[in-house]
Protein backbone atom coordinates (compact mmCIF):
# COMPACT_ATOMS: atom_id res chain seq x y z
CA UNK A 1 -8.86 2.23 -14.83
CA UNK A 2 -5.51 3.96 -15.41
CA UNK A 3 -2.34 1.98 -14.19
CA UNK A 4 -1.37 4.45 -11.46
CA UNK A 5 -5.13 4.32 -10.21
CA UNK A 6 -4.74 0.23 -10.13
CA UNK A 7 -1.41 0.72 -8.36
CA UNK A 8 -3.41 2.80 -5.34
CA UNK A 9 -6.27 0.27 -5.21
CA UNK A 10 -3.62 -3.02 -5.34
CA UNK A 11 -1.57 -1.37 -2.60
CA UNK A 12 -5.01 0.13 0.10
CA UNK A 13 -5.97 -3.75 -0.54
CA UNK A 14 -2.48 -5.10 0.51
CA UNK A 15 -2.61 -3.25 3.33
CA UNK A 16 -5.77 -4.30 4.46
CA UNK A 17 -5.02 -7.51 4.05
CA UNK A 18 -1.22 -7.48 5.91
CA UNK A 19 -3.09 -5.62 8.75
CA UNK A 20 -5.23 -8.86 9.42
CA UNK A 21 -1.99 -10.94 10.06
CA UNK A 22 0.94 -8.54 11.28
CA UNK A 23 0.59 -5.50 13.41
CA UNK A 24 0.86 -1.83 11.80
CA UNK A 25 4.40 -1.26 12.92
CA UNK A 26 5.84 -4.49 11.44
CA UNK A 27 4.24 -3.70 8.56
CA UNK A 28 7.48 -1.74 6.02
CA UNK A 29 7.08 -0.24 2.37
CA UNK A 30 8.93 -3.47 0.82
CA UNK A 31 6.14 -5.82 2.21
CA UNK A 32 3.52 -3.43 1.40
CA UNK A 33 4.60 -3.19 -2.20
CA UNK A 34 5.89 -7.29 -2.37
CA UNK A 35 2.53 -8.16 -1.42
CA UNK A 36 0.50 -5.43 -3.69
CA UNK A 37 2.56 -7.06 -6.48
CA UNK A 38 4.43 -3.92 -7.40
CA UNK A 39 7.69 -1.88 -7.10
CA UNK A 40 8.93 0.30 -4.68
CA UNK A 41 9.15 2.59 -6.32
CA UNK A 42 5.77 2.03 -7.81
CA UNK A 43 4.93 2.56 -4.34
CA UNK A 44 6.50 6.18 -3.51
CA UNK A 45 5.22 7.58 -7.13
CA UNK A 46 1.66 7.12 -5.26
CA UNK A 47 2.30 7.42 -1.71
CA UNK A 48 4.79 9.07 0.70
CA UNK A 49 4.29 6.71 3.42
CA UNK A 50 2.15 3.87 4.35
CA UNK A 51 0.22 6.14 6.88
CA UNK A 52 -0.66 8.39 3.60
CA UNK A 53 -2.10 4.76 2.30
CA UNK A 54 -4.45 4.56 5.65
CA UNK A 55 -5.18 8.18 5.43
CA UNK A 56 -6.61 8.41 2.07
CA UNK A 57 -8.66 5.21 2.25
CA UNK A 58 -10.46 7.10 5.49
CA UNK A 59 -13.36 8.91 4.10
């Protein structure tokens, strides 16, 4: 698995995980990406917003 691909999959899982504990709207890029373990920027080079991260884990 490529580093950009682990990047995607550590940040969906983040998510998932932030949505058990906070709601959506109190949920911000910097949290996302503090708890994925990456950058910000890390984060924007994969998504465009956190709704794009909800989108593409929809099937």
């Amino acid at each position: 698995m490529d580093k950009a691909t682990q990047s995607k999959e550590r940040i969906s899982e983040a998510l998932l995980h932030l949505l058990r504990t906070t709601p959506y709207t109190d949920i911000t890029v910097q949290s996302l990406a503090d708890c994925a373990g990456v950058s910000r920027m890390s984060f924007y080079r994969n998504f465009d917003s956190k709704d794009e991260v909800i989108a593409q884990r929809q099937p």
